[in-house]
Protein backbone atom coordinates (compact mmCIF):
# COMPACT_ATOMS: atom_id res chain seq x y z
CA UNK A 1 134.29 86.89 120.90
CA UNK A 2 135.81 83.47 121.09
CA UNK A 3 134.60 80.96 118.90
CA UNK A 4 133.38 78.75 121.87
CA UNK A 5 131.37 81.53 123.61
CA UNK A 6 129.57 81.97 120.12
CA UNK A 7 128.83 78.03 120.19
CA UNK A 8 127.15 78.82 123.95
CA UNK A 9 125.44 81.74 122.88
CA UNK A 10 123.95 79.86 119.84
CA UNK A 11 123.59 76.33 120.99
CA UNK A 12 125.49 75.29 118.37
CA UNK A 13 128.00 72.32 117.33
CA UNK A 14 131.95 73.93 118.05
CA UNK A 15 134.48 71.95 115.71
CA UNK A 16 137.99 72.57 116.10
CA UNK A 17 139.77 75.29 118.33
CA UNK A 18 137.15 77.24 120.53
CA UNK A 19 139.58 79.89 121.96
CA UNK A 20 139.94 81.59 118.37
CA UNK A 21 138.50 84.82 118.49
CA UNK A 22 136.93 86.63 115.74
CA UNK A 23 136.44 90.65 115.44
CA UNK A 24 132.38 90.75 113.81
CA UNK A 25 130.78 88.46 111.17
CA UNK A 26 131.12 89.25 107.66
CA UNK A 27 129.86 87.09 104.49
CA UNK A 28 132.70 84.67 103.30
CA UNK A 29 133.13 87.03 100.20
CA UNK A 30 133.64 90.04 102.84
CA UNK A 31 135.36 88.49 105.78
CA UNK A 32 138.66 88.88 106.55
CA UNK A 33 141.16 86.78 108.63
CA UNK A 34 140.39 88.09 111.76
CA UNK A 35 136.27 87.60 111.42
CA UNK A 36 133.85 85.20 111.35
CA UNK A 37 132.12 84.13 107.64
CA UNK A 38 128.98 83.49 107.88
CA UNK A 39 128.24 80.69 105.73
CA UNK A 40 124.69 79.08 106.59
CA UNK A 41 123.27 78.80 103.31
CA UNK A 42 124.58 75.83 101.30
CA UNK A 43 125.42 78.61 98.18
CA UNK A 44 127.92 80.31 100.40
CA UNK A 45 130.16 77.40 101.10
CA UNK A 46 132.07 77.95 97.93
CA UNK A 47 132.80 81.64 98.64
CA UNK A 48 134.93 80.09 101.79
CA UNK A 49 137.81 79.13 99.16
CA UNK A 50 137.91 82.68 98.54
CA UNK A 51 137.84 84.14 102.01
CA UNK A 52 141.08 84.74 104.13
CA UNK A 53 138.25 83.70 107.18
CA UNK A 54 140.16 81.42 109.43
CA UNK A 55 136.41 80.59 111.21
CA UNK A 56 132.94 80.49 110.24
CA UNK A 57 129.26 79.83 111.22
CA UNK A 58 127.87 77.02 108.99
CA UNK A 59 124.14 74.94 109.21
CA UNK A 60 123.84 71.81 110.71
CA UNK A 61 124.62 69.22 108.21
CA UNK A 62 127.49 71.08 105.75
CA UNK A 63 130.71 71.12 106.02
CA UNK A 64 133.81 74.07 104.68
CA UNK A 65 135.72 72.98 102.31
CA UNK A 66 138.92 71.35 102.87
CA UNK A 67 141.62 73.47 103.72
CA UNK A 68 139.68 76.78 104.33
CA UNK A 69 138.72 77.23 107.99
CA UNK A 70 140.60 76.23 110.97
CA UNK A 71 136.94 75.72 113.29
CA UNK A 72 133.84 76.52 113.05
CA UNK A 73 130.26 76.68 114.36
CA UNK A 74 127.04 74.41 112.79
CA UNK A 75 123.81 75.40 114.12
CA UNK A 76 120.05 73.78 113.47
CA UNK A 77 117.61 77.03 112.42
CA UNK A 78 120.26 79.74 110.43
CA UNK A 79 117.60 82.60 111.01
CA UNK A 80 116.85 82.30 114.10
CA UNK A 81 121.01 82.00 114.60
CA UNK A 82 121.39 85.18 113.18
CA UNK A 83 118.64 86.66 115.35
CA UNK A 84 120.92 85.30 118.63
CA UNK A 85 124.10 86.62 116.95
CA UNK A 86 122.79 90.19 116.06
CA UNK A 87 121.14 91.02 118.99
CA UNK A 88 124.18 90.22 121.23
CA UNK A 89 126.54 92.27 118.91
CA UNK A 90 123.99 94.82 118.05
CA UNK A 91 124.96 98.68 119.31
CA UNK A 92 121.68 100.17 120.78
CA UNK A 93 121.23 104.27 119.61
CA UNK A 94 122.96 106.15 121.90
CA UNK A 95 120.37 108.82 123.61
CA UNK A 96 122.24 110.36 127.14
CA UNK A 97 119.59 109.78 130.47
CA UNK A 98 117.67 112.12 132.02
CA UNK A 99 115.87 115.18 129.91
CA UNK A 100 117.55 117.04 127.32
CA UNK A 101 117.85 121.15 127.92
CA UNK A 102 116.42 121.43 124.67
CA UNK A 103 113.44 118.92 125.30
CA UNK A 104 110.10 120.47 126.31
CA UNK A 105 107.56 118.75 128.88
CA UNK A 106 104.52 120.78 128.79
CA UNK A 107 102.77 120.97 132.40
CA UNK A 108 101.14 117.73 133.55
CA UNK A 109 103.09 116.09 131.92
CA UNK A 110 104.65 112.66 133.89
CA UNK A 111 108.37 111.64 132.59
CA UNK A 112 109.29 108.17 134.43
CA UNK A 113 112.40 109.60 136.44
CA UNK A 114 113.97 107.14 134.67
CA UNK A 115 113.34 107.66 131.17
CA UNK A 116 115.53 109.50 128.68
CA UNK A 117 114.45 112.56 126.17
CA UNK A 118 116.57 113.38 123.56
CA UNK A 119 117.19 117.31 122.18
CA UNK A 120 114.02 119.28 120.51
CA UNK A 121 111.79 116.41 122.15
CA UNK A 122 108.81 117.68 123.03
CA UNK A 123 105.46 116.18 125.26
CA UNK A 124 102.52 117.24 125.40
CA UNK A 125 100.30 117.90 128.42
CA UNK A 126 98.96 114.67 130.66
CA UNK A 127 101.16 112.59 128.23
CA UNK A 128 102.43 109.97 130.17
CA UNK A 129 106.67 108.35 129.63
CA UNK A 130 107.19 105.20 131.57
CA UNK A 131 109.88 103.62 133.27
CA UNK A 132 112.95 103.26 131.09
CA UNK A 133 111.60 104.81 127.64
CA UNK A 134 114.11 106.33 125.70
CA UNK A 135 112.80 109.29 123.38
CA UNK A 136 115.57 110.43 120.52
CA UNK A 137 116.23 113.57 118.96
CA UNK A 138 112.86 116.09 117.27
CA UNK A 139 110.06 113.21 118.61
CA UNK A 140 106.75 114.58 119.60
CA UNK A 141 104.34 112.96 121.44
CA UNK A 142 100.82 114.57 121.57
CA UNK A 143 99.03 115.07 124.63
CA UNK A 144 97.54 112.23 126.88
CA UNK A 145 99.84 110.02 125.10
CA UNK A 146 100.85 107.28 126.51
CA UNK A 147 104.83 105.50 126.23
CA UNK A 148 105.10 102.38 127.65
CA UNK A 149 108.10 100.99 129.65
CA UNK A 150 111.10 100.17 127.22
CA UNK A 151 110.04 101.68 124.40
CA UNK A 152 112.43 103.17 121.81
CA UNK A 153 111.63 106.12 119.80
CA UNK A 154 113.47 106.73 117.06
CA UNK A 155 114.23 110.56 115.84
CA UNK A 156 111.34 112.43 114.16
CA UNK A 157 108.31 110.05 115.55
CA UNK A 158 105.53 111.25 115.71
CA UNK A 159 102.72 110.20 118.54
CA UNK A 160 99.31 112.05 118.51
CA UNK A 161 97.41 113.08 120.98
CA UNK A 162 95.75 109.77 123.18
CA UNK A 163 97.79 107.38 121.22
CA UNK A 164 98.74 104.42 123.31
CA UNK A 165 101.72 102.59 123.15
CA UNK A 166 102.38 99.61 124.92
CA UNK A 167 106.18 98.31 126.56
CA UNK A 168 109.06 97.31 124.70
CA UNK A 169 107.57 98.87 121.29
CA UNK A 170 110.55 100.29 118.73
CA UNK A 171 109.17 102.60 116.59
CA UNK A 172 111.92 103.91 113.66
CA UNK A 173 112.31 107.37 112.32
CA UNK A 174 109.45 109.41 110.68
CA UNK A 175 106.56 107.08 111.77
CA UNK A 176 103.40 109.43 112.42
CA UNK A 177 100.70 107.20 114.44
CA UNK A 178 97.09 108.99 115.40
CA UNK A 179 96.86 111.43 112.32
CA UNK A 180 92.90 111.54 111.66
CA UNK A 181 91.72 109.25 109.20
CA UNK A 182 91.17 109.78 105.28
CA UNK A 183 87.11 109.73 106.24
CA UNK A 184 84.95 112.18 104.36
CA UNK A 185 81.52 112.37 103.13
CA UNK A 186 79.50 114.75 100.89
CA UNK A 187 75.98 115.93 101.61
CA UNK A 188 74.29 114.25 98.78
CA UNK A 189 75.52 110.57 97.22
CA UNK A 190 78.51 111.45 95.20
CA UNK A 191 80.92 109.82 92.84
CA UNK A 192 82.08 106.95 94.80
CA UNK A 193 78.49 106.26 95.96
CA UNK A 194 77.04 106.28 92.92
CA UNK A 195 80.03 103.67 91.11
CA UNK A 196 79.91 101.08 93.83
CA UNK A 197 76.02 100.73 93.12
CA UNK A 198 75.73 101.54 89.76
CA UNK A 199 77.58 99.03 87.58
CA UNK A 200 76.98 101.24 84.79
CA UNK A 201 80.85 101.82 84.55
CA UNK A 202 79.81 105.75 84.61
CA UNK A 203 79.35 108.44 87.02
CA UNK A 204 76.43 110.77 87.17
CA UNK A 205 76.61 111.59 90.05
CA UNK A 206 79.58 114.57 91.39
CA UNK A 207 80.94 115.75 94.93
CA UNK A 208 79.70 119.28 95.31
CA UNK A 209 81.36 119.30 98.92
CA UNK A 210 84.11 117.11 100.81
CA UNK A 211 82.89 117.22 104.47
CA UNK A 212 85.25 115.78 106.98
CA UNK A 213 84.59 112.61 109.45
CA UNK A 214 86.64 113.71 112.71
CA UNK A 215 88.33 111.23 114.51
CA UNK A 216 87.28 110.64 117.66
CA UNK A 217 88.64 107.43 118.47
CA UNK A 218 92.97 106.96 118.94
CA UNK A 219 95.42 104.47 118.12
CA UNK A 220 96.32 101.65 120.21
CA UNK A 221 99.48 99.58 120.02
CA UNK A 222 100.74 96.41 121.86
CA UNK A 223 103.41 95.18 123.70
CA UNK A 224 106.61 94.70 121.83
CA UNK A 225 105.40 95.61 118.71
CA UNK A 226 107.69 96.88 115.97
CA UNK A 227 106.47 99.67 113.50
CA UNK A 228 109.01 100.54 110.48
CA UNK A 229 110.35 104.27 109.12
CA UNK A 230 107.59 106.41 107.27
CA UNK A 231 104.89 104.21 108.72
CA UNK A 232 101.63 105.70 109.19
CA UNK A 233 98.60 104.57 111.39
CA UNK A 234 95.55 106.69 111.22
CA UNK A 235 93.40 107.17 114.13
CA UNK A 236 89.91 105.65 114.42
CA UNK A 237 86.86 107.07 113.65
CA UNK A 238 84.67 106.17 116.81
CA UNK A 239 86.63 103.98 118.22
CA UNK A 240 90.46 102.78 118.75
CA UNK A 241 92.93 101.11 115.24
CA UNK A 242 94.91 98.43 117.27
CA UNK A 243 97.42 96.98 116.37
CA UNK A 244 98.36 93.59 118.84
CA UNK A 245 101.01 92.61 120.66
CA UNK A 246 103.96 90.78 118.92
CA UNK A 247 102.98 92.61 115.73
CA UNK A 248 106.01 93.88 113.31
CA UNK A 249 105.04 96.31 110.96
CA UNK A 250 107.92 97.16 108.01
CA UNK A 251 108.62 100.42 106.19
CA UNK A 252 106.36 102.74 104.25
CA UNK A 253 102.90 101.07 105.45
CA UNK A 254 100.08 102.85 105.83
CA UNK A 255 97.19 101.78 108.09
CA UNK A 256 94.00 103.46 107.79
CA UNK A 257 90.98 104.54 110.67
CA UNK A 258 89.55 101.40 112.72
CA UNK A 259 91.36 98.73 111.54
CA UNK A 260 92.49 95.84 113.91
CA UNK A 261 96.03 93.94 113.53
CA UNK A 262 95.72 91.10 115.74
CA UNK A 263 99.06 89.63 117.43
CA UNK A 264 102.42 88.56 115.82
CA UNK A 265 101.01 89.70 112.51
CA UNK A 266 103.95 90.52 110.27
CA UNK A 267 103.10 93.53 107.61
CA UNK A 268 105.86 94.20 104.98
CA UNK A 269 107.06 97.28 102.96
CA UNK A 270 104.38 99.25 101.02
CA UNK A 271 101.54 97.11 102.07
CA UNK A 272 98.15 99.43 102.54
CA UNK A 273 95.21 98.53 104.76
CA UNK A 274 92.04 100.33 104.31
CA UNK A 275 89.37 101.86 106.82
CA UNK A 276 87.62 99.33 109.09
CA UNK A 277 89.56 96.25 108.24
CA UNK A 278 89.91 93.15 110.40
CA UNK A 279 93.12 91.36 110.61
CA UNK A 280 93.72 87.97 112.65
CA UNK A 281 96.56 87.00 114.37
CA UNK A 282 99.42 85.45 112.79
CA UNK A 283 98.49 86.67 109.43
CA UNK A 284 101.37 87.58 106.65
CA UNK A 285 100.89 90.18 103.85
CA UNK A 286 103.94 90.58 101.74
CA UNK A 287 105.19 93.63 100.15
CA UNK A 288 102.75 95.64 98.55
CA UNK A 289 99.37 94.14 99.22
CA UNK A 290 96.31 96.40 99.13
CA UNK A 291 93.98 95.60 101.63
CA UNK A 292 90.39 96.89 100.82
CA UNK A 293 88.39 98.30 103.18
CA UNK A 294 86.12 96.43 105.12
CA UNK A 295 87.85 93.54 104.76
CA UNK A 296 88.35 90.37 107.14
CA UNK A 297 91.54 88.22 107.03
CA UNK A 298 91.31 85.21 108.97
CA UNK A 299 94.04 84.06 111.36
CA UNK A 300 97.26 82.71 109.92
CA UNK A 301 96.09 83.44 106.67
CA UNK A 302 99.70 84.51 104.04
CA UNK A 303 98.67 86.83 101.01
CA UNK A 304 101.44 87.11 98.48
CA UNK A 305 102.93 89.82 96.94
CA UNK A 306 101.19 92.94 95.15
CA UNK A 307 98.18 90.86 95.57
CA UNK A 308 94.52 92.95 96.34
CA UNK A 309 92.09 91.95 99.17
CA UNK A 310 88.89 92.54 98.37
CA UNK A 311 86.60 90.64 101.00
CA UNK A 312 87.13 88.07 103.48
CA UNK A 313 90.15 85.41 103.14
CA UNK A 314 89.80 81.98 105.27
CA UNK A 315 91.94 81.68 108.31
CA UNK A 316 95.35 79.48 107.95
CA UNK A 317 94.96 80.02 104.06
CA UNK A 318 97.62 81.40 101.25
CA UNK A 319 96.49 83.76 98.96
CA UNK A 320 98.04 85.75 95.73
CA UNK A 321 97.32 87.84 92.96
CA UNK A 322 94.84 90.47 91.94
CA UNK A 323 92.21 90.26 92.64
CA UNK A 324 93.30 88.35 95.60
CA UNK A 325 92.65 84.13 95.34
CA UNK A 326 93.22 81.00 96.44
CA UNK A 327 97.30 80.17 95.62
CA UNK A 328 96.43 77.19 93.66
CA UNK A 329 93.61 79.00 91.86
CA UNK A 330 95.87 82.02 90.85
CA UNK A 331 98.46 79.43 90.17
CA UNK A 332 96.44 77.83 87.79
CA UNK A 333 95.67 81.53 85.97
CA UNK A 334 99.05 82.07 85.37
CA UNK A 335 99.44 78.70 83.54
CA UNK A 336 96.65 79.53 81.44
CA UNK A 337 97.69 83.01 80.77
CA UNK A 338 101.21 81.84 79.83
CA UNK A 339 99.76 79.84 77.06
CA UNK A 340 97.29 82.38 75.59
CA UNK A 341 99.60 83.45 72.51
CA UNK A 342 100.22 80.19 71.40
CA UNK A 343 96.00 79.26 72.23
CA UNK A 344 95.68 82.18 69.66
CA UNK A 345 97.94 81.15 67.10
CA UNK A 346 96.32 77.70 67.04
CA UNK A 347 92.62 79.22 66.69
CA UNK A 348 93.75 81.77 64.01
CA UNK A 349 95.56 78.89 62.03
CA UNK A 350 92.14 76.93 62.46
CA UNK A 351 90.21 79.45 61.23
CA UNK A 352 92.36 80.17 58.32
CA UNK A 353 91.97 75.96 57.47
CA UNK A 354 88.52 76.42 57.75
CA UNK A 355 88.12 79.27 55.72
CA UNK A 356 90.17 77.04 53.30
CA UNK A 357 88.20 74.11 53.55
CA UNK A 358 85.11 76.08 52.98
CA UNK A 359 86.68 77.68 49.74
CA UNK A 360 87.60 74.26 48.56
CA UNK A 361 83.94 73.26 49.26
CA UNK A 362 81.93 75.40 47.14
CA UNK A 363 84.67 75.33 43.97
CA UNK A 364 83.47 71.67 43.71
């Protein structure tokens, strides 16, 4: 690509010589002469001295410096640069058209005559593959499932039976969506009953049988939502867990039975949403938030890292720690708590005057 067409495809600012071409874009630390460094945090300009680059991509506003590239690129928004620059460089996975030999439609089934299934694919009866789905290697997709046009399957997906999948979703490998929910009762009140109630920090109460709460309700998923590797979403109880539109779901989540993910949520790595939660749209949970179930997040609301929902949070608010509060409240804990040894020192060298002052007391 020459340096020029990157400037077009990225609205950016071209200084120097726009018919230089570069071969891909490496960090400065990684490129060599014939790429492009990509330099668009400020920290990265000083790896440029180091780099045999001979041009870059920098942010508005900086500079290389002197003597180390021969042109370059400045854009406004670096992350939303990169988005431009990746996708138009980006290799799609290679999956041939038409239907693998190895691929089994069941009868009933309806495969868009333009869609593509990989080998060991395998669809289920009345499932239905729209127009210009492409299906890798060893998915299965349950029956009267439904693929919606443009969606990408990675290999080893797994779609149950009357999960619904809207267009242009990418789902990577492993994901299982419309397994039954973790939903169980026992005949009598049992353990977990009897602790939420209680408050007596003790159970007396045991689970002499684990009956099971079928799922008769499916999964539902957007348009061009994204849902990461090892990703599970269970199915609902008695009705649908949806998940909206615009929605991009990371690796290693799990979603449990009738919650609803409202659009362009974004859900990161090792986050877990219990049964019957309510999500807004816009809302942010970092890596490894619990979500409790029954819950209600409120639109745009952020929740930190590691942090535990245990109720409802306020829409447009950010939230952190465990249990789950307001940023500036948990904030505030943390200052406190990082003064507690030397709050005890003080009090124990108090008491020790005092015990001192009360000696010296009665000897007179």
């Amino acid at each position: 690509m020459k340096l020029q067409e990157l400037a077009d495809l990225l609205g950016g600012t071209l200084h120097g010589d726009g018919s230089l071409e570069f071969a891909r874009p490496l960090p400065p630390v990684e490129a060599g002469s014939a790429d492009l460094a990509v330099a668009m945090q400020p920290e990265l300009l000083g790896d440029l001295g180091r780099s045999p680059a001979r041009v870059g991509l920098l942010a508005n506003g900086t500079e290389p410096p002197e003597g180390t590239l021969d042109a370059w690129v400045c854009v406004g928004r670096p992350r939303y640069a990169l988005h431009r620059l990746t996708g138009a460089l980006g290799q799609e996975p290679f999956v041939a058209p038409g239907i693998h030999p190895t691929a089994v439609v069941e009868p009933g089934a309806e495969v868009s005559p333009d869609a593509s299934l990989g080998a060991f694919v395998y669809v289920g009866p009345r499932a239905r593959i729209g127009r210009g789905a492409r299906i890798l290697n060893h998915v299965s997709i349950g029956q009267d499932a439904v693929i919606g046009e443009d969606t990408l399957l990675h290999p080893g997906v797994r779609v149950g039976e009357r999960v619904r999948i809207g267009a242009r979703v990418i789902i990577h490998s492993n994901a299982a969506l419309g397994a039954d929910g973790f939903s169980f009762v026992t005949p009598e009140p049992g353990s977990v009953e009897h602790a939420r109630s209680s408050g007596s920090g003790k159970v007396s109460s045991f689970n002499e049988h684990i009956a099971r709460i079928h799922s008769l309700g499916s999964v539902v998923v957007g348009d061009d939502v994204e849902i990461g590797a090892n990703t599970c979403i269970d199915k609902g109880t008695l009705t649908d867990t949806c998940i909206g539109s615009g929605t991009k779901i990371d690796d290693l989540v799990m979603i449990g039975h009738n919650v609803r993910i409202g659009m362009l949520c974004m859900i990161c790595g090792q986050v877990g949403i219990a049964g019957s939660t309510v999500i807004g749209n816009g809302v942010v949970l970092a890596g490894g938030v619990g979500v409790a179930d029954h819950a209600k997040i409120g639109d745009h609301a952020v929740v930190g890292a590691r942090s535990g929902v245990m109720g409802e949070i306020p829409e447009k608010e950010v939230w952190m720690g465990y249990p789950a509060r307001p940023r500036k409240e948990t904030m505030e804990i943390f200052v406190y708590q990082s003064k507690l040894k030397a709050l005890f020192r003080e009090v124990s060298d108090f008491r020790k005057a005092f015990a001192s002052f009360l000696e010296d007391g009665r000897g007179k």
